[in-house]
C-alpha atoms as a PDB file:
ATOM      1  CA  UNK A   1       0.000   0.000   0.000  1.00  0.00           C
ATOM      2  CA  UNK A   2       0.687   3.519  -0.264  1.00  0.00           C
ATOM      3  CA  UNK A   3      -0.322   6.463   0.481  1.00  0.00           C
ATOM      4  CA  UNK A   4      -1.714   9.442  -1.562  1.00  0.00           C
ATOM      5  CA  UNK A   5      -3.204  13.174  -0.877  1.00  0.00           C
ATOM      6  CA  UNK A   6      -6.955  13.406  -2.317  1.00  0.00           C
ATOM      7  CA  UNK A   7      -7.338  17.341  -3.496  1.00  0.00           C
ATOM      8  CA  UNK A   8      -9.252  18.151  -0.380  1.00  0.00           C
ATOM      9  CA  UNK A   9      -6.062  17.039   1.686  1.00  0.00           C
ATOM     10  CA  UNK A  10      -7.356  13.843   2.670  1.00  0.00           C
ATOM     11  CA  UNK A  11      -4.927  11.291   2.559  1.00  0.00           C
ATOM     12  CA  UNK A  12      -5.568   7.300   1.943  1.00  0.00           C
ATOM     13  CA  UNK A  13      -4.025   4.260   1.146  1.00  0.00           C
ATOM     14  CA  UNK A  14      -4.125   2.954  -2.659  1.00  0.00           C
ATOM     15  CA  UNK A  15      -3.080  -0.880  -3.437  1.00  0.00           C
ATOM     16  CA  UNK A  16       0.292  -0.160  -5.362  1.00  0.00           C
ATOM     17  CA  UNK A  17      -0.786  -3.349  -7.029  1.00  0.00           C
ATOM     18  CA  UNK A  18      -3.722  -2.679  -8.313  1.00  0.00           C
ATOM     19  CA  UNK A  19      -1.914   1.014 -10.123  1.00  0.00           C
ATOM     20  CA  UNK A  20      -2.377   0.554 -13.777  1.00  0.00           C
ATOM     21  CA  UNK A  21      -1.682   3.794 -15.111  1.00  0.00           C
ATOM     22  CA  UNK A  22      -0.771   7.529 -13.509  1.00  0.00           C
ATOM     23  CA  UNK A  23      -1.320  10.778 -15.731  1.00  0.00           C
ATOM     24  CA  UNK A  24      -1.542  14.331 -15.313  1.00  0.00           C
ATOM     25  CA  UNK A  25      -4.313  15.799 -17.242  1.00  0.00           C
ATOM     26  CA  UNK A  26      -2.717  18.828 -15.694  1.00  0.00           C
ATOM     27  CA  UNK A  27      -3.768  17.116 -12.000  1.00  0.00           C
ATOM     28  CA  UNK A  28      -2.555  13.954 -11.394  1.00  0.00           C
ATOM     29  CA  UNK A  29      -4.996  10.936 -12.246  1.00  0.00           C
ATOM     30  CA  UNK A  30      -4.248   7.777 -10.786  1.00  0.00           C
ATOM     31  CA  UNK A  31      -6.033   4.457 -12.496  1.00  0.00           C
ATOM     32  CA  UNK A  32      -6.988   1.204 -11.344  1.00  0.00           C
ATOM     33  CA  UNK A  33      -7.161  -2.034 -13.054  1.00  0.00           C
ATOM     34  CA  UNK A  34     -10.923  -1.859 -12.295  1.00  0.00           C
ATOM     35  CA  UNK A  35     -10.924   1.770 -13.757  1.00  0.00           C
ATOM     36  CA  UNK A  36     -11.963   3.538 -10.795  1.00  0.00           C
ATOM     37  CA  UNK A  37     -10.005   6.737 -10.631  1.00  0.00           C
ATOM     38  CA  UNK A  38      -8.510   9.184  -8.232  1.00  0.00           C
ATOM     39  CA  UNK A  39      -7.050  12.893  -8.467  1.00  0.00           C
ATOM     40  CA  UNK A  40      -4.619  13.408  -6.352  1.00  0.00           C
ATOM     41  CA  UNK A  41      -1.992  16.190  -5.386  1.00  0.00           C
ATOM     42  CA  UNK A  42       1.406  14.783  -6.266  1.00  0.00           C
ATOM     43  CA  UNK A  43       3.165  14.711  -8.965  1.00  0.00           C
ATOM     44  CA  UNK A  44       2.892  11.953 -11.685  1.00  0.00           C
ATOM     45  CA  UNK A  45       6.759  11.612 -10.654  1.00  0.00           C
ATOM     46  CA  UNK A  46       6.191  11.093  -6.978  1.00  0.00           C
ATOM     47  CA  UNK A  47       3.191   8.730  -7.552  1.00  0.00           C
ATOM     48  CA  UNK A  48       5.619   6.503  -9.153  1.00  0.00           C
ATOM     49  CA  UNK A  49       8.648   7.083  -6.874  1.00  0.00           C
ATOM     50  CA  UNK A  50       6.150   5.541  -3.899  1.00  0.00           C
ATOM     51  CA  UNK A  51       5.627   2.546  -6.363  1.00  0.00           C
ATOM     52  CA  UNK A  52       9.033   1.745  -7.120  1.00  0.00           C
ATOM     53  CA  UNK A  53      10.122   2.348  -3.019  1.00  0.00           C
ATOM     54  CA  UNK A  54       6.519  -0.019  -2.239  1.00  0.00           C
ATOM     55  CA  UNK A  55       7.737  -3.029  -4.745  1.00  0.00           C
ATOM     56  CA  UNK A  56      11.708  -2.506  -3.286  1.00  0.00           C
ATOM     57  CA  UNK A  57      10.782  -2.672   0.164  1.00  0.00           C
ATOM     58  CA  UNK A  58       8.177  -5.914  -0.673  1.00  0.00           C
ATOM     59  CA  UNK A  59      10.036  -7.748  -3.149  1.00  0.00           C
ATOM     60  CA  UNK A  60      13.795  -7.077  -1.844  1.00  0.00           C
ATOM     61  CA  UNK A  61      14.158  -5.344   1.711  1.00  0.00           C
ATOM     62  CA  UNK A  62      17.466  -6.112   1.246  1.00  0.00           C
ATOM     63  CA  UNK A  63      17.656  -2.811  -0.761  1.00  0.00           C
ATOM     64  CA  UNK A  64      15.764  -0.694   0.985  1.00  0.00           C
ATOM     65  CA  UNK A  65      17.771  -0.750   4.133  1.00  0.00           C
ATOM     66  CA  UNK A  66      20.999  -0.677   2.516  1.00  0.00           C
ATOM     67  CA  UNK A  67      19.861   2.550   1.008  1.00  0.00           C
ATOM     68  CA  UNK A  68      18.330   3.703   3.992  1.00  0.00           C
ATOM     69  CA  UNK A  69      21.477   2.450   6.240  1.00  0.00           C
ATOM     70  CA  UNK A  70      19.139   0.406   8.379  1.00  0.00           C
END
């Protein structure tokens, strides 16, 4: 999971796995593989920096703390 800002500053968890694509149409538009949609405040770039960190820290947490230094 991570976690997003709605426009009205709300924040909530999204299942990373369930992303299929992330636009900005100019806000950011996050869609799922059932085609439900969100606009959210970050960046198209940030959305998908809190993917890749999500899949490093599930699939190898090996990485994550040696990048961290934990």
């Amino acid at each position: 999971m991570i976690y997003l800002t709605r426009l009205n500053g709300k924040m909530f968890y999204i299942n990373a796995e369930l992303i299929q694509l992330v636009e900005a149409t100019p806000d950011t538009v996050v869609t799922l593989t059932n085609d439900v949609k969100y606009i959210v405040k970050e960046s198209p770039e940030a959305v998908i920096d809190k993917i890749v960190h999500y899949r490093r820290r599930i699939y190898n947490p090996r990485l994550v703390s040696e990048a961290t230094g934990e």
